[in-house]
C-alpha atoms as a PDB file:
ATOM      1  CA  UNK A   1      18.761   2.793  24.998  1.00  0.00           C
ATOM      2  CA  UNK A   2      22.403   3.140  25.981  1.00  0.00           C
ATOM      3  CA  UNK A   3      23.432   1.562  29.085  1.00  0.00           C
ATOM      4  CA  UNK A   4      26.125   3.101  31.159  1.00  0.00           C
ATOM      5  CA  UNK A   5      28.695   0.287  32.668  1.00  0.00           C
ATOM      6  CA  UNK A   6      30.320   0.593  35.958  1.00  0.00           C
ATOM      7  CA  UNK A   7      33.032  -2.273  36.754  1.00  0.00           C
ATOM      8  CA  UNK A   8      33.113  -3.028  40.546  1.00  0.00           C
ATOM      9  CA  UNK A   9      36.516  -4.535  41.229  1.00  0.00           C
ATOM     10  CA  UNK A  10      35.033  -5.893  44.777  1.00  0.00           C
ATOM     11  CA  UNK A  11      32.566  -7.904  43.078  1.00  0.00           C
ATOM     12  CA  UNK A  12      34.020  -8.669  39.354  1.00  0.00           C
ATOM     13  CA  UNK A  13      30.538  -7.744  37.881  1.00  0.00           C
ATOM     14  CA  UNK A  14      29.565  -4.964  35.859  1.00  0.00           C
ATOM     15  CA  UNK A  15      26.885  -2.865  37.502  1.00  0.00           C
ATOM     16  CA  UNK A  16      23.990  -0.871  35.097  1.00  0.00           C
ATOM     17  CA  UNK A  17      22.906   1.909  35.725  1.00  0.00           C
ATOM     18  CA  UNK A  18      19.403   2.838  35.814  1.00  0.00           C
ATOM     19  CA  UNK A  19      18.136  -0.536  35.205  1.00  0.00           C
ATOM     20  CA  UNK A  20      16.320  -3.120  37.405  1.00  0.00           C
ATOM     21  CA  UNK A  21      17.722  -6.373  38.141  1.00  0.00           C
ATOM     22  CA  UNK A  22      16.914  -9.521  35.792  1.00  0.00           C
ATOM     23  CA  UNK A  23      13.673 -11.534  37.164  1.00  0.00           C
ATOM     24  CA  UNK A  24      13.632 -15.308  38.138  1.00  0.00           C
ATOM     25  CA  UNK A  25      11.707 -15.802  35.188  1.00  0.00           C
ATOM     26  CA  UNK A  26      14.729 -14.315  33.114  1.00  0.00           C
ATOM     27  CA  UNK A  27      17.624 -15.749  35.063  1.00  0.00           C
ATOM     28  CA  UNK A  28      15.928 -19.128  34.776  1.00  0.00           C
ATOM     29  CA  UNK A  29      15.171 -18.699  30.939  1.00  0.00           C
ATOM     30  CA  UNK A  30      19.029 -17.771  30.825  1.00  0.00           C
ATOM     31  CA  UNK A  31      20.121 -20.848  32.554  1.00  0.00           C
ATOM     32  CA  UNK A  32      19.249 -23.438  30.935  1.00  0.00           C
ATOM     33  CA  UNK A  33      15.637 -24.598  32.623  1.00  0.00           C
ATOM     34  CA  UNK A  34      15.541 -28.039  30.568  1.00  0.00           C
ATOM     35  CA  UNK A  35      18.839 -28.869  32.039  1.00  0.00           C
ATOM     36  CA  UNK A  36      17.864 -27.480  35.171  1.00  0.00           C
ATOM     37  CA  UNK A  37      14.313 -29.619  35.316  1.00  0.00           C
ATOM     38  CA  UNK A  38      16.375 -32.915  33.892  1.00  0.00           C
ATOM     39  CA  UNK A  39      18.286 -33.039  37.135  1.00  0.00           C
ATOM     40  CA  UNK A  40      15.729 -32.341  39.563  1.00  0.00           C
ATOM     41  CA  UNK A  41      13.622 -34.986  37.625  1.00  0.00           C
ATOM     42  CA  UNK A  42      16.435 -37.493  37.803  1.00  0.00           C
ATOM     43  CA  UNK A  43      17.311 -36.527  41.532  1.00  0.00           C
ATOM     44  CA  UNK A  44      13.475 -37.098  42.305  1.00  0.00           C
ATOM     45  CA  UNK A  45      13.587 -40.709  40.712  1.00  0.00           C
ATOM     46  CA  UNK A  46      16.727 -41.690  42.692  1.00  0.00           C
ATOM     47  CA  UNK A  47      14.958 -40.962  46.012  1.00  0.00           C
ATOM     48  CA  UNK A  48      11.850 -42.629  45.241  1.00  0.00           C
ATOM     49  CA  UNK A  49      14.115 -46.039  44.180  1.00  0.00           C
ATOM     50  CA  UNK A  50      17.155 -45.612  46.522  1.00  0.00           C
ATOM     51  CA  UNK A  51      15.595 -43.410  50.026  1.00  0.00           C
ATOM     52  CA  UNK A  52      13.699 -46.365  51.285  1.00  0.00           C
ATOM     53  CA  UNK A  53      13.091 -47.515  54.935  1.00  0.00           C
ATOM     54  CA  UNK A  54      16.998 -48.487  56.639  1.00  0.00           C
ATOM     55  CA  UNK A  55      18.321 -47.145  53.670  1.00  0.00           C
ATOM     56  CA  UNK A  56      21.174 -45.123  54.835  1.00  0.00           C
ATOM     57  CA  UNK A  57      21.991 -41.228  54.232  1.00  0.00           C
ATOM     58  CA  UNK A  58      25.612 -41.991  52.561  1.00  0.00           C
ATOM     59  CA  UNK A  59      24.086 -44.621  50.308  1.00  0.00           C
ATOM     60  CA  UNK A  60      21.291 -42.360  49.164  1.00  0.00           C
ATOM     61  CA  UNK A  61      23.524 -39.434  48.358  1.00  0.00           C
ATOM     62  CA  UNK A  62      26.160 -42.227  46.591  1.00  0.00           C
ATOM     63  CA  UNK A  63      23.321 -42.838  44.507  1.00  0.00           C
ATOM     64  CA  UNK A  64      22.389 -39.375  43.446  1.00  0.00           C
ATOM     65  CA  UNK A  65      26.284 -38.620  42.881  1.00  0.00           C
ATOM     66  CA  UNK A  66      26.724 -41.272  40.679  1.00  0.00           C
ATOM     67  CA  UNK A  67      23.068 -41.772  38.618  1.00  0.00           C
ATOM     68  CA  UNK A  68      23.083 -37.836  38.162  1.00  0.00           C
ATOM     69  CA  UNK A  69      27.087 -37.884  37.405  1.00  0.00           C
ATOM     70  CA  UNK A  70      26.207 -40.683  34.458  1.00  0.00           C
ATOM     71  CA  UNK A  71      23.111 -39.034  33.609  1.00  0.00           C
ATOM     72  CA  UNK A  72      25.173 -35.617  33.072  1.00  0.00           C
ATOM     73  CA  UNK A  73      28.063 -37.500  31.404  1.00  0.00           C
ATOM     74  CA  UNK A  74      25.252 -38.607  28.936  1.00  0.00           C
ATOM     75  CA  UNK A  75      24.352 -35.551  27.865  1.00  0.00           C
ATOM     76  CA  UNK A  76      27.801 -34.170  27.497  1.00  0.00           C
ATOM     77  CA  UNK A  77      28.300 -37.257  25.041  1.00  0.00           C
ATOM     78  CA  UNK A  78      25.426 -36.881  23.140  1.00  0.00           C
ATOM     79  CA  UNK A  79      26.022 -32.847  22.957  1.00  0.00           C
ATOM     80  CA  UNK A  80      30.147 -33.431  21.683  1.00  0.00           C
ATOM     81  CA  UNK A  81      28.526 -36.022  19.153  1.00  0.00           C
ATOM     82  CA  UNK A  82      25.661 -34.273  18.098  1.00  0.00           C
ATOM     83  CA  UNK A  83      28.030 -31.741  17.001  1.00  0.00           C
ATOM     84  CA  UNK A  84      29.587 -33.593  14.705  1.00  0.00           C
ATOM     85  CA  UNK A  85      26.502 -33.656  12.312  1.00  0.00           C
ATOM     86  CA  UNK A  86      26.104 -30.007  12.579  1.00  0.00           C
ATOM     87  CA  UNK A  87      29.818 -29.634  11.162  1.00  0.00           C
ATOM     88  CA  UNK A  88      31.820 -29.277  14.048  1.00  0.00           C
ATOM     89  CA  UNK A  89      35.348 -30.506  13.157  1.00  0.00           C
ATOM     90  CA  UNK A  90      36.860 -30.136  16.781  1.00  0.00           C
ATOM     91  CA  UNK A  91      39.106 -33.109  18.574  1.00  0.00           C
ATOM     92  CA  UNK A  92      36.626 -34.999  20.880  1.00  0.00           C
ATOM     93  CA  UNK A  93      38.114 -33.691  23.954  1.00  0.00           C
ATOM     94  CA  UNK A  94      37.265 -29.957  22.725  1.00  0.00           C
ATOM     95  CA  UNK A  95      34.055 -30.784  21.897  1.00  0.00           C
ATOM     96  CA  UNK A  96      33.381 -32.392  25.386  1.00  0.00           C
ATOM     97  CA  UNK A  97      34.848 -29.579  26.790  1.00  0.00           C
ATOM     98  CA  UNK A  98      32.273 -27.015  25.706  1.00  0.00           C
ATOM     99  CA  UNK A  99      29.469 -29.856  26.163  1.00  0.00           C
ATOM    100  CA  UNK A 100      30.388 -30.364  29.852  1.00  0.00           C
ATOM    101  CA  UNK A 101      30.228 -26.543  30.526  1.00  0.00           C
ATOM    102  CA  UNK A 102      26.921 -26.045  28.016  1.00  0.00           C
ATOM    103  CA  UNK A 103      25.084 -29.000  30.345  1.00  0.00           C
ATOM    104  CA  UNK A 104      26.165 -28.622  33.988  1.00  0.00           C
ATOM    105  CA  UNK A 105      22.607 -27.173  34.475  1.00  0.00           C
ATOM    106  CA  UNK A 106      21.999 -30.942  34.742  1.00  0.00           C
ATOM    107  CA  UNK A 107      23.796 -30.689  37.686  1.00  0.00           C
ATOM    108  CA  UNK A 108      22.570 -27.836  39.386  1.00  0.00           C
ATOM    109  CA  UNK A 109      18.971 -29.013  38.516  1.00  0.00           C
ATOM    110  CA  UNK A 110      19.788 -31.943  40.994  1.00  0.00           C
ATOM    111  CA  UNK A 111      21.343 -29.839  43.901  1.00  0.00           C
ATOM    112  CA  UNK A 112      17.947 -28.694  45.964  1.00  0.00           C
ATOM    113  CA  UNK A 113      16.150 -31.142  46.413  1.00  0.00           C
ATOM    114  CA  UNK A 114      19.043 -33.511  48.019  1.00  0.00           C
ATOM    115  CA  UNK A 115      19.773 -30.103  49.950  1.00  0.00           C
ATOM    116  CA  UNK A 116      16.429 -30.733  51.457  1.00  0.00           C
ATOM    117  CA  UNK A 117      17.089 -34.440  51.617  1.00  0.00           C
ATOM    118  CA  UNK A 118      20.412 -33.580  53.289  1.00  0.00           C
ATOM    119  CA  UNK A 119      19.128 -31.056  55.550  1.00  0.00           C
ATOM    120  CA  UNK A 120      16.448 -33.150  56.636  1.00  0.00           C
ATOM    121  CA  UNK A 121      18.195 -36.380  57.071  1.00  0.00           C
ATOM    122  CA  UNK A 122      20.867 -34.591  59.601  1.00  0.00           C
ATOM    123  CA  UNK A 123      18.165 -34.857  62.246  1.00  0.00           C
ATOM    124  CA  UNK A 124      17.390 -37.547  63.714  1.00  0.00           C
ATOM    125  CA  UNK A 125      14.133 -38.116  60.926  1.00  0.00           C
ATOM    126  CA  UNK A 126      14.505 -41.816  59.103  1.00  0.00           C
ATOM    127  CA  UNK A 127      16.122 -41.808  55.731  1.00  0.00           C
ATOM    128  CA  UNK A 128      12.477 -42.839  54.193  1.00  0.00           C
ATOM    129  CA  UNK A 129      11.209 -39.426  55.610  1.00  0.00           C
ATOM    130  CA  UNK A 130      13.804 -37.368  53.909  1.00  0.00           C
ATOM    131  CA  UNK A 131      13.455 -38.612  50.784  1.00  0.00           C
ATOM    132  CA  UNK A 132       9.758 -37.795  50.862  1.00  0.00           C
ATOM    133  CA  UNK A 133      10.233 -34.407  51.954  1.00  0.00           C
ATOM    134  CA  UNK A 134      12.397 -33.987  49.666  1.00  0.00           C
ATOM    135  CA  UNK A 135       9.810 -35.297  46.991  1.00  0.00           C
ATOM    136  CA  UNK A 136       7.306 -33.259  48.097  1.00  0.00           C
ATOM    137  CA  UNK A 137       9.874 -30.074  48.047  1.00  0.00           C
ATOM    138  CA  UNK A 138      10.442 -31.293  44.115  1.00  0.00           C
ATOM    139  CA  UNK A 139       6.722 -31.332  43.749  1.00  0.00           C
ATOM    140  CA  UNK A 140       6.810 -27.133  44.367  1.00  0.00           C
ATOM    141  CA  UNK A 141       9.873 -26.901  42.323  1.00  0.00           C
ATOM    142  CA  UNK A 142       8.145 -28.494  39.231  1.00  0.00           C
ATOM    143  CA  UNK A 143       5.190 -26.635  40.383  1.00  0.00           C
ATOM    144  CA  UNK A 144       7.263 -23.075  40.503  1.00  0.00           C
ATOM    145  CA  UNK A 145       8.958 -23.796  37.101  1.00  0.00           C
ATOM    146  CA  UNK A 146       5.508 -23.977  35.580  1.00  0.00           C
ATOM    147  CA  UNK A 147       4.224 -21.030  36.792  1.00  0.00           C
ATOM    148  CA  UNK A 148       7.123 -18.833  36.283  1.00  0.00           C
ATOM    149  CA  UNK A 149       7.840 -20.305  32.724  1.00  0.00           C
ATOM    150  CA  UNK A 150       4.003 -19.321  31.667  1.00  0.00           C
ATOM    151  CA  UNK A 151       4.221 -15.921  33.377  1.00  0.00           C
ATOM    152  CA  UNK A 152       7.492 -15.185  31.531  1.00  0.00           C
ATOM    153  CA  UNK A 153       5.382 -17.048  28.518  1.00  0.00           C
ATOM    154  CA  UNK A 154       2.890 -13.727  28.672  1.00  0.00           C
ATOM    155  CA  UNK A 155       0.596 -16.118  30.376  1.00  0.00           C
ATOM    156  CA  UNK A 156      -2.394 -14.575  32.518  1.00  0.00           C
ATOM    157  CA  UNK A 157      -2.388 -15.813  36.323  1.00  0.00           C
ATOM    158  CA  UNK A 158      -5.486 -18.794  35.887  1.00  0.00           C
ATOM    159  CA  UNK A 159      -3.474 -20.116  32.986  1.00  0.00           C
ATOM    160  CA  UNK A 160      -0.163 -20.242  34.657  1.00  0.00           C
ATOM    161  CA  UNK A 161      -1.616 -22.174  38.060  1.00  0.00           C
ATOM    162  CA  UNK A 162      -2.571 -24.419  35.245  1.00  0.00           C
ATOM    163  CA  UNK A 163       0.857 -25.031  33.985  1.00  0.00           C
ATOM    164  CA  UNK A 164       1.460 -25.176  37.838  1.00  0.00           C
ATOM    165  CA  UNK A 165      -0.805 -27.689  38.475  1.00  0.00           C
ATOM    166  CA  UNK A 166       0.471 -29.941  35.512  1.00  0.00           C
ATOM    167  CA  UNK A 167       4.291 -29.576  35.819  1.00  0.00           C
ATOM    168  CA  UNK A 168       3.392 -31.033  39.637  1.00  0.00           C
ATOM    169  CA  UNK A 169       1.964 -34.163  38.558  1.00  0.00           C
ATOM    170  CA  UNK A 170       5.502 -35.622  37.671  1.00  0.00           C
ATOM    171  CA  UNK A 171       6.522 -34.640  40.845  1.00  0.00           C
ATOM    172  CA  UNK A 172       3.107 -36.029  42.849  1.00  0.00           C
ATOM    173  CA  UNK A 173       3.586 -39.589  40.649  1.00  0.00           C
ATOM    174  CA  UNK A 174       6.887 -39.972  42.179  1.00  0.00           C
ATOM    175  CA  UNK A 175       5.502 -39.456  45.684  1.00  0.00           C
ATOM    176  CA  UNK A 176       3.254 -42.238  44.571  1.00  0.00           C
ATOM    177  CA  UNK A 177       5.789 -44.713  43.365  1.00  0.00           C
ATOM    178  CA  UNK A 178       7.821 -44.085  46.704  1.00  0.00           C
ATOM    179  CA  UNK A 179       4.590 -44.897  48.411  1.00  0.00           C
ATOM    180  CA  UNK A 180       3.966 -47.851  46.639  1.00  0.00           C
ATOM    181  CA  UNK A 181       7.586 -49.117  46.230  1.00  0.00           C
ATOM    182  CA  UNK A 182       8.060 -49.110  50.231  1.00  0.00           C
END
């Protein structure tokens, strides 16, 4: 099939013709969904530890910035060295380069649910509160990325609420451990 290309100077995308846009399932398997699910994960466990009754909104979101910001820097490390042993000669710095743009996914992973958190802890709701909604709004998150990864998987409907149902326990033992932690 030949695909006719339109540039759109407004935009700075190329348009096709006579195709339908990408689905979520297919713009999340292009994006990196490990990276993705890593920061949500890690963004989950800092509100269960650091979102705790008088806690306050700055030193929450501190938190996040700077476990997620190490967490990310991790990767990038381990990326720029792993490619070492698969024969990349580059300088460090070139090397971290391309690993910091390869795993920022890590990053965005991280961004909704202290959105929610964010949102939520603008009004006048305690800081405890926002955290768990914010929890709970990772718990459909983990819940969404198992469904749509076992529908994109070729996975029939019963299956894929399966998936659902499992990728939500992480998320529903972390609203545990904030219960139990404070």
């Amino acid at each position: 099939m030949v695909h006719e290309h339109t540039t759109v100077f407004a935009s700075l995308t190329i348009v096709e013709r006579g195709t339908s846009p990408p689905s979520v399932a297919a713009r999340l398997a292009g994006s990196d969904p490990a990276g993705l699910l890593y920061g949500a994960i890690v963004t989950a466990a800092v509100l269960v530890t650091s979102g705790g009754h008088g806690a306050s909104t700055g030193r929450v979101v501190a938190t996040w910035a700077f476990v997620l910001g190490v967490y990310w820097l991790t990767h990038v490390y381990v990326h720029a060295a792993e490619s070492q042993f698969q024969g990349d000669r580059h300088h460090l710095l070139h090397r971290g380069a391309v690993a910091a743009k390869a795993e920022l996914a890590v990053l965005a992973g991280g961004i909704p649910a202290m959105a929610v958190f964010f949102i939520v802890a603008s009004t006048e709701t305690d800081v405890f509160d926002a955290a768990r909604a914010a929890l709970y709004f990772t718990v459909a998150l983990l819940a969404a990325f198992g469904f749509i990864g076992a529908r994109h998987a070729g996975h029939g409907i019963p299956p894929a609420l399966g998936e659902a149902f499992g990728a939500s326990l992480l998320g529903l033992l972390m609203v545990l451990a904030k219960t139990l932690l404070h």
